[in-house]
Protein backbone atom coordinates (compact mmCIF):
# COMPACT_ATOMS: atom_id res chain seq x y z
CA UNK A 1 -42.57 -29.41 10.69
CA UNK A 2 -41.29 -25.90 9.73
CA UNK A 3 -39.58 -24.93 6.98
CA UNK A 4 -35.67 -23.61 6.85
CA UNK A 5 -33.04 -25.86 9.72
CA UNK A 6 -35.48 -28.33 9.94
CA UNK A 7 -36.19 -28.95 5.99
CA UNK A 8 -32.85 -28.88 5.57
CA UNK A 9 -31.69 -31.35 8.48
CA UNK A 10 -34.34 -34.02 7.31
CA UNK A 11 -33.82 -33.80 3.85
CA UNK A 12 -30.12 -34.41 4.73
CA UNK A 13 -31.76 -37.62 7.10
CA UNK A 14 -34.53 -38.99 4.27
CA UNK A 15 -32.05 -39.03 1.15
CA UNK A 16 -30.50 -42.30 0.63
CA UNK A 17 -28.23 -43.06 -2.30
CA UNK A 18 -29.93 -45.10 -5.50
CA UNK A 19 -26.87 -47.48 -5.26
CA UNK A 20 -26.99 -51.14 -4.13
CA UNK A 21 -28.18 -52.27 -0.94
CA UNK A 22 -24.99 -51.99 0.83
CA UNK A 23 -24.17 -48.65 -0.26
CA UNK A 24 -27.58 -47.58 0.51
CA UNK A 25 -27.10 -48.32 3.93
CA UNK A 26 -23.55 -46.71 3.93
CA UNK A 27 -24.98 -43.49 2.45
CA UNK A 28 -28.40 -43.44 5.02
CA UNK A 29 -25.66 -43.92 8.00
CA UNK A 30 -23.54 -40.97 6.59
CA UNK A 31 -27.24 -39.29 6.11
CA UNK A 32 -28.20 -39.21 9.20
CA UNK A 33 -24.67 -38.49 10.69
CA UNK A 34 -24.53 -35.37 8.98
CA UNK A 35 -28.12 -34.51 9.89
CA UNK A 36 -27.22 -34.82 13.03
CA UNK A 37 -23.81 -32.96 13.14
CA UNK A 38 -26.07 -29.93 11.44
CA UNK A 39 -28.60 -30.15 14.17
CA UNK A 40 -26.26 -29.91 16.93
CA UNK A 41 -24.83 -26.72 15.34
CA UNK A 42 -27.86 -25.68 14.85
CA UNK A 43 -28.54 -26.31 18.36
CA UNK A 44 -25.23 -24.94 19.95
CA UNK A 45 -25.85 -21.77 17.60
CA UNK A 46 -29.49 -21.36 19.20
CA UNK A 47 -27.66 -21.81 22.99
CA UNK A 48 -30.02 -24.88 23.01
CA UNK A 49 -33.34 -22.39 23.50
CA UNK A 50 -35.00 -22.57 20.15
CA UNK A 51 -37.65 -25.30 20.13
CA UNK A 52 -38.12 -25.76 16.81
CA UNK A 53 -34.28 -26.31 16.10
CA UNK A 54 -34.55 -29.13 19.07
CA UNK A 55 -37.15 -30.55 17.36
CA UNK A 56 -35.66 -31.00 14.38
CA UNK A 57 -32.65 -32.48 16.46
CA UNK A 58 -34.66 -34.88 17.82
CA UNK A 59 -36.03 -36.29 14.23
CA UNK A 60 -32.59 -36.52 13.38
CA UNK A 61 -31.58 -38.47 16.57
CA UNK A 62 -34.38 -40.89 16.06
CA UNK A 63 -33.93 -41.58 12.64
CA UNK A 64 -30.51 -42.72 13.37
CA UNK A 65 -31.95 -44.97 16.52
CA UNK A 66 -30.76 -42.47 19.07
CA UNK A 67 -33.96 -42.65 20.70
CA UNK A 68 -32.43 -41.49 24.50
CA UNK A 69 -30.89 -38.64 22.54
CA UNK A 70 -34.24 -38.28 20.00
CA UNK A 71 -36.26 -37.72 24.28
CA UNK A 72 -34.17 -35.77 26.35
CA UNK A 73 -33.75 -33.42 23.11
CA UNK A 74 -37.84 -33.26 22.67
CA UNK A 75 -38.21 -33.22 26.50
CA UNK A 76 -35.79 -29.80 26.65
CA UNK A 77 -37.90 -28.86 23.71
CA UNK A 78 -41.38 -29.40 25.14
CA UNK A 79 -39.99 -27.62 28.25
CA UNK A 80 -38.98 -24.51 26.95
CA UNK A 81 -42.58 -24.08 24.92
CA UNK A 82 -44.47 -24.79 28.09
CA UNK A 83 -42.77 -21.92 29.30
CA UNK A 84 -43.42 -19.83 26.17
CA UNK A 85 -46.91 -21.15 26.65
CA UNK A 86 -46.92 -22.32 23.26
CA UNK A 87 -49.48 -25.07 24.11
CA UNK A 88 -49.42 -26.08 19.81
CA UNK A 89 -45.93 -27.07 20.04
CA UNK A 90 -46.24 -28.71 23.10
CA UNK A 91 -48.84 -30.90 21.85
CA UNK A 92 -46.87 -31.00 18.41
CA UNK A 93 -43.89 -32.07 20.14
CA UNK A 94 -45.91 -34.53 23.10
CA UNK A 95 -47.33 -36.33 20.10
CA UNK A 96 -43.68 -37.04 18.61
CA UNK A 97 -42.38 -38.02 21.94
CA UNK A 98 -44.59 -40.73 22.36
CA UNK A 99 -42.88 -42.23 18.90
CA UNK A 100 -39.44 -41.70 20.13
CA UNK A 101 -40.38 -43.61 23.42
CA UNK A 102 -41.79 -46.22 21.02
CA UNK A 103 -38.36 -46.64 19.83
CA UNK A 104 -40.08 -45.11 16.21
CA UNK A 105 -38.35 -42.21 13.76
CA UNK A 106 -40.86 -39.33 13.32
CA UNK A 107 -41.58 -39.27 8.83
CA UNK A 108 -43.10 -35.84 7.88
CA UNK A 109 -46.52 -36.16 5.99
CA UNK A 110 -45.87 -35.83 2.08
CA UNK A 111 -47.45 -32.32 1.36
């Protein structure tokens, strides 16, 4: 993934609170809720045309089970780099899509 909206939006989705079960799940659900309000500004802000920001989107959307949301989001993204002829994102982004149909939350490789 790249660095900058998309760091930020999954590090908002991947960090969980250290509390009991319960409030872990409270705090992943308010996770991923705000990841996903920042990636809609994000996207709005972008007028919906940046791939990369509708990527990141998409992560978000998936790891909150949005997976309809988490496909049309990487579809619009996969369209616009097709256009670009960015054929790297494109497969980047095919390769994703095919979790998301999977009903599966894209996790970034540790670096």
């Amino acid at each position: 993934m790249r660095v900058g909206v998309m760091g930020f939006v999954l590090g908002m989705a991947c960090s969980v609170s250290g509390a009991a079960v319960a409030q872990e799940a409270s705090a992943e659900l308010a996770d991923d809720e705000g990841a996903i309000a920042a990636g809609e500004n994000a996207a709005r802000l972008t007028e919906h045309t940046d791939p990369a920001v509708l990527d990141t989107l998409a992560a978000a959307y998936a790891s909150a089970g949005r997976f309809a949301d988490a496909t049309r989001t990487l579809e619009h993204a996969i369209e616009i780099s097709r256009e670009r002829e960015d054929e790297a994102s494109v497969r980047e982004f095919v390769g994703r899509l095919a979790l998301y149909r999977s009903r599966r939350a894209y996790v970034e490789p540790a670096h």
